[in-house]
Protein backbone atom coordinates (compact mmCIF):
# COMPACT_ATOMS: atom_id res chain seq x y z
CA UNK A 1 36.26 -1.72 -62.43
CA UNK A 2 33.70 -2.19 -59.21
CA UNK A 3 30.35 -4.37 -60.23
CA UNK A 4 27.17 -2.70 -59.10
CA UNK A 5 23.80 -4.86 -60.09
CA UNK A 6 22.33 -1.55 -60.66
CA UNK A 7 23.89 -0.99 -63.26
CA UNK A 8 23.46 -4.41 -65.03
CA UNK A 9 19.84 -4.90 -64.00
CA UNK A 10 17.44 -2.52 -61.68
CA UNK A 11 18.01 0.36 -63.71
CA UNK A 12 16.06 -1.31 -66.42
CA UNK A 13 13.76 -4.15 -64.32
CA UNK A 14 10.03 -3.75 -64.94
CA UNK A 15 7.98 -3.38 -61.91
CA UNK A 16 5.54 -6.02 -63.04
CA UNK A 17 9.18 -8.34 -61.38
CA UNK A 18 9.39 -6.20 -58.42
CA UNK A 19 5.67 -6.68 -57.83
CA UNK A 20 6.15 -10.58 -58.11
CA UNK A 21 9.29 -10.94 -56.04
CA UNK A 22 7.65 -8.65 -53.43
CA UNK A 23 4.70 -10.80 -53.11
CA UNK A 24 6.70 -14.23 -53.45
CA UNK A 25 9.36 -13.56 -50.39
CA UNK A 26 7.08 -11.15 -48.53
CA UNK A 27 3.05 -12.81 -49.00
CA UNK A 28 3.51 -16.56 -48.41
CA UNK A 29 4.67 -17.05 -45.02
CA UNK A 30 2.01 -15.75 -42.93
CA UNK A 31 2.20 -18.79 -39.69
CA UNK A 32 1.58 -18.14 -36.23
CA UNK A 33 4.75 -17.60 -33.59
CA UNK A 34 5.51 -20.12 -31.05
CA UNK A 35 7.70 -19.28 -28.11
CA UNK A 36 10.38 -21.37 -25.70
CA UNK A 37 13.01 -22.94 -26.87
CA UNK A 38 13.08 -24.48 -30.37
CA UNK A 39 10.18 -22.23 -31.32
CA UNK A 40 10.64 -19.29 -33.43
CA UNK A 41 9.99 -15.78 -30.91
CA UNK A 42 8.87 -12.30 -31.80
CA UNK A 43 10.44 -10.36 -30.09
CA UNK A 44 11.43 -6.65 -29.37
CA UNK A 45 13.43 -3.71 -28.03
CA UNK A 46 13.47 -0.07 -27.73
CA UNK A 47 15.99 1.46 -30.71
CA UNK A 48 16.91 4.67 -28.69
CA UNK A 49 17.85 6.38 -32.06
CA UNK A 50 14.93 5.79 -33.90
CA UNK A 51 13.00 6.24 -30.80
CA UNK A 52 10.42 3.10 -31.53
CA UNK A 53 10.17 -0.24 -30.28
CA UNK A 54 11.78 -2.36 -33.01
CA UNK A 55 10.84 -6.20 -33.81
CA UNK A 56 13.13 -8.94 -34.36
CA UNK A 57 13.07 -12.81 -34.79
CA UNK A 58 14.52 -15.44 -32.56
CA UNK A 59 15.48 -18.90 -32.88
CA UNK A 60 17.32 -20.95 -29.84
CA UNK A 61 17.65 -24.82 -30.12
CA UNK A 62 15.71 -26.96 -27.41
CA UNK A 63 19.48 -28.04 -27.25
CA UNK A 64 20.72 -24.90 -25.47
CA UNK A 65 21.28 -24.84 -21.44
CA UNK A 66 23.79 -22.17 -21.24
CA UNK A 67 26.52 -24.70 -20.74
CA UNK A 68 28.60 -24.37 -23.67
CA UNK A 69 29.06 -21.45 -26.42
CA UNK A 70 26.78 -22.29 -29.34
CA UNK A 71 27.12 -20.58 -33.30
CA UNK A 72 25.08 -17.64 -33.83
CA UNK A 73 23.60 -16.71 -37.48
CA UNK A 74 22.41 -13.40 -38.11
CA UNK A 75 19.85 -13.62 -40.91
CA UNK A 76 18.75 -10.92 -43.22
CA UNK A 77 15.36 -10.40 -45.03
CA UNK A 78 14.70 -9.28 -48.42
CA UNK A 79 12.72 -6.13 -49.80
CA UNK A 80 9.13 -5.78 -48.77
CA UNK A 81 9.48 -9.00 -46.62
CA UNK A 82 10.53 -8.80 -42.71
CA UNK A 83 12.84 -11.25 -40.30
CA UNK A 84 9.36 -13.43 -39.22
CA UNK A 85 8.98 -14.29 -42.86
CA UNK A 86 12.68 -14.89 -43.72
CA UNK A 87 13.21 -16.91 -40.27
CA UNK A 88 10.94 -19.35 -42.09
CA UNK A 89 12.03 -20.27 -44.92
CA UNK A 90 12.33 -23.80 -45.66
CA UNK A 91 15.08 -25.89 -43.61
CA UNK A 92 16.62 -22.70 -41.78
CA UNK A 93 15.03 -23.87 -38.20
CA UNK A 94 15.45 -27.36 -38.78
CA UNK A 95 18.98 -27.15 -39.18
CA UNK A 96 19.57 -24.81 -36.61
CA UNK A 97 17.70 -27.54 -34.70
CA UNK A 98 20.04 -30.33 -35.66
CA UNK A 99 23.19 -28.49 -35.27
CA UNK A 100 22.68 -26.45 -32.17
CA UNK A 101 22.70 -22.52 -33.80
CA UNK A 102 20.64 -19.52 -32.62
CA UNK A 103 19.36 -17.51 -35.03
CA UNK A 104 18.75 -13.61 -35.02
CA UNK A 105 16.61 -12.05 -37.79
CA UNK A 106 16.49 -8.35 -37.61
CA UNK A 107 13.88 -6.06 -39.03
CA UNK A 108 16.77 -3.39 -40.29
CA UNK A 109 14.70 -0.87 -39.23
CA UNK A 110 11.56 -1.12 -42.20
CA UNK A 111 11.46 -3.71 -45.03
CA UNK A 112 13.31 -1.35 -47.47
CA UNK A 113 16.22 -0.37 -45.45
CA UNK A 114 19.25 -2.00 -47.06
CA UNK A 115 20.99 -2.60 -44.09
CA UNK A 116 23.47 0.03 -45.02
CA UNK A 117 24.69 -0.94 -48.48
CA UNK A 118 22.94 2.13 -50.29
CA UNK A 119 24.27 4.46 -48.12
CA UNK A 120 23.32 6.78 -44.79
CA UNK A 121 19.99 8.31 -46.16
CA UNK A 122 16.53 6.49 -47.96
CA UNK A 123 17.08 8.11 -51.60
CA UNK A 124 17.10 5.77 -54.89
CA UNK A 125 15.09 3.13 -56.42
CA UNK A 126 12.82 0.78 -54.06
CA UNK A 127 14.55 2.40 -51.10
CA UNK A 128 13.40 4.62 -48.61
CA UNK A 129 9.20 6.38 -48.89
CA UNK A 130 8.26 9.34 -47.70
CA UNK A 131 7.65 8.52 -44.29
CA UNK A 132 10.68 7.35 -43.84
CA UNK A 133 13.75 9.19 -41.59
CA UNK A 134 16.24 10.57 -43.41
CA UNK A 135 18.86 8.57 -42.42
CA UNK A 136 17.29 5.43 -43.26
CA UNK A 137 20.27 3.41 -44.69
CA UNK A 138 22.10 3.83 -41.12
CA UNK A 139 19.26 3.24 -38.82
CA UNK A 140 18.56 -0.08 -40.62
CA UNK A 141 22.21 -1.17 -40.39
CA UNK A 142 22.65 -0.03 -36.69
CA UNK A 143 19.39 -2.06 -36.61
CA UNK A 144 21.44 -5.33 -37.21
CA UNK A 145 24.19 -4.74 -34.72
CA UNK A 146 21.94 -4.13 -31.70
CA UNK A 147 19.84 -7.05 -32.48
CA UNK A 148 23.21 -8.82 -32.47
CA UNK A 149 24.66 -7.09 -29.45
CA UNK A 150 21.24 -7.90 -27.72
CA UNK A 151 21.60 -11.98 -28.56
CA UNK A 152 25.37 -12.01 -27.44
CA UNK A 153 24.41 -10.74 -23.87
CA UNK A 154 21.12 -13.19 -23.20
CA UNK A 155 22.80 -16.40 -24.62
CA UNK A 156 26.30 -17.54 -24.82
CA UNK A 157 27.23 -17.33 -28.29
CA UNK A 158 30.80 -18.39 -29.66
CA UNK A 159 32.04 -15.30 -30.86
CA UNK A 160 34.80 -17.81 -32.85
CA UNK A 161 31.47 -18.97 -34.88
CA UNK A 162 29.20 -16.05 -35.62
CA UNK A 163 27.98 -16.05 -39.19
CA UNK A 164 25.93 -13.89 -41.79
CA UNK A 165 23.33 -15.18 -44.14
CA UNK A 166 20.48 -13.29 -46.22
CA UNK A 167 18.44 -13.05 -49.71
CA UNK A 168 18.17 -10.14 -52.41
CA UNK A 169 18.40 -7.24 -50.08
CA UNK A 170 19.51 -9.18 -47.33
CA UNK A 171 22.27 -10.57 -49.68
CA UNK A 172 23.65 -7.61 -50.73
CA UNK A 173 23.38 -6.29 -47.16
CA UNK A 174 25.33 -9.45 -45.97
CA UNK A 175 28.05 -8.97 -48.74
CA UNK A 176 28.14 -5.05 -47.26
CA UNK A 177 28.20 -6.09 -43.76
CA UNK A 178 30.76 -8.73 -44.28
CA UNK A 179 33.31 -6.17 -46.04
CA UNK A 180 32.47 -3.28 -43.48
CA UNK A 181 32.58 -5.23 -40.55
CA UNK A 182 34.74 -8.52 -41.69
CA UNK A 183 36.56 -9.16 -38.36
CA UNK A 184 33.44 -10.36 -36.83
CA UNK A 185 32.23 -12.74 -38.95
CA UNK A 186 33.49 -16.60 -38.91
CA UNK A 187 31.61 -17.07 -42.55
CA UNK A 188 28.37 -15.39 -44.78
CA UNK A 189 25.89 -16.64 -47.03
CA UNK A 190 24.63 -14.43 -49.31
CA UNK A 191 21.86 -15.78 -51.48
CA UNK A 192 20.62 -13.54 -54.60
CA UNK A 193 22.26 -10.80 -53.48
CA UNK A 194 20.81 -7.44 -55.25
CA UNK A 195 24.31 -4.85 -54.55
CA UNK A 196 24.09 -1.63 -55.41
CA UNK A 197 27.84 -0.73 -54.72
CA UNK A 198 31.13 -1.19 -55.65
CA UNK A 199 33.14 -4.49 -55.49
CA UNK A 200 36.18 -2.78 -54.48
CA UNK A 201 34.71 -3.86 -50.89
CA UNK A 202 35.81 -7.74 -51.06
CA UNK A 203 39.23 -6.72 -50.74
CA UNK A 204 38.28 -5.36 -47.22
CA UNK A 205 37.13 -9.13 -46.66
CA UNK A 206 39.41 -11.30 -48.50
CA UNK A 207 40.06 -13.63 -44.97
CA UNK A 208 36.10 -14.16 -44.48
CA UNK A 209 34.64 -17.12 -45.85
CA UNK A 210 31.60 -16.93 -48.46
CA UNK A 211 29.21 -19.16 -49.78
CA UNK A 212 27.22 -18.08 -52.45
CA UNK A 213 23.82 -18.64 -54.24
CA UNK A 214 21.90 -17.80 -57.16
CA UNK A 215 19.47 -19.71 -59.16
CA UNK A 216 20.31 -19.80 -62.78
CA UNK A 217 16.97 -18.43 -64.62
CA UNK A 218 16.78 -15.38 -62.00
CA UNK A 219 15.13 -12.47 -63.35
CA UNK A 220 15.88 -10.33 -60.50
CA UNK A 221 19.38 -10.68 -59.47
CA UNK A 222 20.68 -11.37 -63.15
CA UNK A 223 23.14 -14.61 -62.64
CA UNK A 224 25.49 -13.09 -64.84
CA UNK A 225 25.96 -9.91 -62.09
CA UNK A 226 26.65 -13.00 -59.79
CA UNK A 227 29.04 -14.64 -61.68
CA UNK A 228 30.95 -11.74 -61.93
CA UNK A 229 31.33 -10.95 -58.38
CA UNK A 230 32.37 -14.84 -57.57
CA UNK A 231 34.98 -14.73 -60.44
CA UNK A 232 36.62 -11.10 -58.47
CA UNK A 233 36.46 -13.13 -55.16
CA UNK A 234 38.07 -16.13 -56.86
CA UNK A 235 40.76 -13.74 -58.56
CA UNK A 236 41.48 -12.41 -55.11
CA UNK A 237 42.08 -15.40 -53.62
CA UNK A 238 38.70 -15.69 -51.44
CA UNK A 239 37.84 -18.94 -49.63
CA UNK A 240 34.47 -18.73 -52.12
CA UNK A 241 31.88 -21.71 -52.49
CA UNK A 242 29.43 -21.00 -55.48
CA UNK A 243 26.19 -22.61 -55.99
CA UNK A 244 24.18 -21.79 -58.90
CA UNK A 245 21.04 -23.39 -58.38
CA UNK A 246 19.47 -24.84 -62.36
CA UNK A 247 17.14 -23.52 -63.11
CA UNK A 248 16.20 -22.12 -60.15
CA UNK A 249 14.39 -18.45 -59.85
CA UNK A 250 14.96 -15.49 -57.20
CA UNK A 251 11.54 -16.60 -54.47
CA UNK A 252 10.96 -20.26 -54.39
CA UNK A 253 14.24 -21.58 -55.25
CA UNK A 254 15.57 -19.72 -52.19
CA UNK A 255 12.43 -19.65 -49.62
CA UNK A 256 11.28 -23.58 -50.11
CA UNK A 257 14.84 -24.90 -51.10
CA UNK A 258 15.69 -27.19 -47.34
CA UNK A 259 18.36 -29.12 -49.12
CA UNK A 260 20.45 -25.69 -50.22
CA UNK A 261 20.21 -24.28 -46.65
CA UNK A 262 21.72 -27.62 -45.03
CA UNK A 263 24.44 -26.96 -47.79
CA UNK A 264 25.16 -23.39 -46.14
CA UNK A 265 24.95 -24.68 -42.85
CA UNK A 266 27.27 -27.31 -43.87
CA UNK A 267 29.78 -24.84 -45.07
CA UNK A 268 29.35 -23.00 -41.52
CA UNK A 269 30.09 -25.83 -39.96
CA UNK A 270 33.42 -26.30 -41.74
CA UNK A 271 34.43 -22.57 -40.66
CA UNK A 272 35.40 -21.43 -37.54
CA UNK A 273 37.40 -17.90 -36.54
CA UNK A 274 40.94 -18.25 -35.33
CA UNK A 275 40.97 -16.34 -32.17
CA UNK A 276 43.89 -14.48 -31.97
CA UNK A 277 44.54 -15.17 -28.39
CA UNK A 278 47.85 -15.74 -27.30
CA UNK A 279 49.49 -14.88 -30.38
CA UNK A 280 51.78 -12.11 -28.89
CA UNK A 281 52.47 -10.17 -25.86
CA UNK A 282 52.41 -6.20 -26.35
CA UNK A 283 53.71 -3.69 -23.65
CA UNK A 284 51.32 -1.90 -21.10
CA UNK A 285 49.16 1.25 -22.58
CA UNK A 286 46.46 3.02 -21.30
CA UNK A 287 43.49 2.40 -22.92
CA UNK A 288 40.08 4.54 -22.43
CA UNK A 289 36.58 4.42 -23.30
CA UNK A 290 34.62 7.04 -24.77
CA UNK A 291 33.34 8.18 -21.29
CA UNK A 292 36.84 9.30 -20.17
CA UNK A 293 37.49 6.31 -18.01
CA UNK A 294 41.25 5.20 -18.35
CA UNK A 295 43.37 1.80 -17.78
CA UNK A 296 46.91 0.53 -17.73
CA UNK A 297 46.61 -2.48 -19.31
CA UNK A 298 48.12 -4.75 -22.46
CA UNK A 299 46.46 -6.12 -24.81
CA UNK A 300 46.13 -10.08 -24.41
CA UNK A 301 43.62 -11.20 -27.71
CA UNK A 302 41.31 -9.92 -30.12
CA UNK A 303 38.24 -11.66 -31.01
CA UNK A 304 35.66 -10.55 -33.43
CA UNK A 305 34.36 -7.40 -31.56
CA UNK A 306 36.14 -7.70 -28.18
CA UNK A 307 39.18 -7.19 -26.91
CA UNK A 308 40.56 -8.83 -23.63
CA UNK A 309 43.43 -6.65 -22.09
CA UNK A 310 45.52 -7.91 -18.78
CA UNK A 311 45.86 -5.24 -16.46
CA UNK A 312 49.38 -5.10 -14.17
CA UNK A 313 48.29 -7.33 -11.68
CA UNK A 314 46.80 -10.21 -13.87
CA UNK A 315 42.80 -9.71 -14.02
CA UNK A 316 41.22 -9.51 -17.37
CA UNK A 317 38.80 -7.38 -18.82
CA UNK A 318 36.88 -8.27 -21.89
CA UNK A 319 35.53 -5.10 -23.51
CA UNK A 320 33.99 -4.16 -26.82
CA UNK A 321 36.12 -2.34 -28.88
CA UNK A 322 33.81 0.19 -30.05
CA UNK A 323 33.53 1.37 -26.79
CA UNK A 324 36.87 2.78 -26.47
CA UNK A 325 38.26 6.00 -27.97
CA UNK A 326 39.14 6.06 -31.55
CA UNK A 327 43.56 5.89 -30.65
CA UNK A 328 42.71 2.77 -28.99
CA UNK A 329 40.29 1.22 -32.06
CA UNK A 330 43.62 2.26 -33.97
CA UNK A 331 45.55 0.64 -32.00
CA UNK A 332 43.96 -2.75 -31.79
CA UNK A 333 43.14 -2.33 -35.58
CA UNK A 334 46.87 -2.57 -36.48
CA UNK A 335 47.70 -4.93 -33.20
CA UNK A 336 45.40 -7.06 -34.95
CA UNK A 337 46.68 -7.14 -38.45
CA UNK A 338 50.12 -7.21 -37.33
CA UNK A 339 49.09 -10.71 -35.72
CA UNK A 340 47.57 -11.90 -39.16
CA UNK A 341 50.48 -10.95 -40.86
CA UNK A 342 52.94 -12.78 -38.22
């Protein structure tokens, strides 16, 4: 049977808790922004579906020049907080510093939005107000994906090393995101994760790398709800690394805790994709995009969300693979597995 916290904890939390947590991870980080390069940026776009301008946070290492493909995180905030706050917590800059990531924190959409894990619409416990759209739940993880999309076509990013890392909300929205969208992620991070669905979904990421965290006297994200989802990812097989932090609560053993964020940085560093380039030669299709547009080509690798397909007389395209019609997302789907399997 599929482990949902709510059902060992939220149903019966007292809001006294919520209150706390809320203040903890969303009241204590109020700093000023600095801008450039190794400076954290506010920054924004225009989210053409929720028609508003939507903020985001940005980290790029005074290291970066545009010469080489650097490691991208995308970073996830908890409930009632937002990505300025969670883009500061203790040690996440600094590494990213040392080690040469960028890092992306997206708003996903409000600070209640789950990033998709509670479904398409705003209805349940601590999730979407009154004021909120409808379809909260998929504006906030659409949210996530442009942010991303945005950062991948400013900087160079490695798309062999792009990783996922959040807390409470943003933990159970990294374990969602990893299952429903594992072929683009080289390793996540959850820490504290609060899930509200079933964990049928790690079998739809058994090949993605997770590091785990909890502190051992949480009262929000009950360590024993933890526990069980690291013992399904062990019985499956996962590449899982569990730290249980002693003693350690849901806020401050997460937000001012620089020694367990090197430790997830270290395990990033230890993971990298296997690009599937080169792995097999497939005969010429004709692949087209969503617009109508058509092309005799063969497919030559797939890489996270891109796929690179030779045309008859040798040039490449790189494309993204949601932009092509849904036979061809087939297609590449079971090209791809077809390659893991071999």
């Amino acid at each position: 049977m599929g482990i949902g916290l709510s059902r060992f904890h939220f149903r019966h939390c007292h809001w006294a808790r919520v209150l706390t947590f809320m203040l903890v991870t969303g009241c204590l980080f109020f700093t000023t922004d600095s801008r450039g390069r190794g400076g954290i940026e506010r920054r924004s776009y225009f989210f053409e579906e929720a028609k508003k301008d939507m903020d985001y946070a940005l980290y790029v290492p005074e290291s970066y020049d545009g010469s080489e493909k650097v490691p991208l995180i995308v970073l996830l905030h908890g409930l009632g907080s937002n990505p300025h706050q969670v883009i500061r917590y203790a040690g996440v800059t600094d590494e990213a510093e040392k080690r040469g990531y960028i890092i992306a924190a997206p708003y996903g959409y409000n600070e209640r939005g789950w990033y998709g894990s509670r479904g398409k619409g705003k209805e349940g416990l601590l999730f979407g107000e009154g004021g909120d759209p409808e379809n909260l739940g998929e504006l906030s993880e659409k949210d996530v994906f442009n942010v991303m999309r945005i950062v991948r076509k400013e900087f160079k990013v490695d798309e062999n090393r792009i990783y996922l890392m959040g807390h409470s909300m943003g933990g159970g929205g990294t374990i969602y995101l990893g299952g429903t969208h594992s072929s683009i992620w080289a390793g996540i991070a959850p820490m504290a994760p609060a899930v509200f669905f079933e964990s049928s979904i790690l079998k739809k990421m058994k090949k993605v790398p997770v590091h785990i965290v909890t502190g051992e006297l949480d009262l929000l994200v009950p360590v024993g709800s933890v526990r069980r989802w690291v013992k399904e990812m062990e019985e499956l097989g996962m590449d899982c690394e569990y730290n249980e932090i002693r003693g350690g609560d849901h806020a401050s053993s997460i937000t001012n805790n620089p020694k367990m964020i090197a430790q997830i940085y270290d395990f990033f560093d230890m993971h990298k994709k296997r690009s599937n380039a080169h792995l097999g030669v497939t005969p010429f299709r004709i692949f087209s995009n969503k617009s109508g547009k058509s092309i005799k080509a063969r497919t030559d690798s797939v890489t996270g969300d891109k796929v690179t397909i030779i045309r008859d007389d040798g040039r490449k395209f790189t494309l993204l693979i949601d932009s092509l019609s849904e036979e061809d997302q087939k297609f590449l789907k079971d090209w791809r597995a077809n390659i893991i399997k071999n």
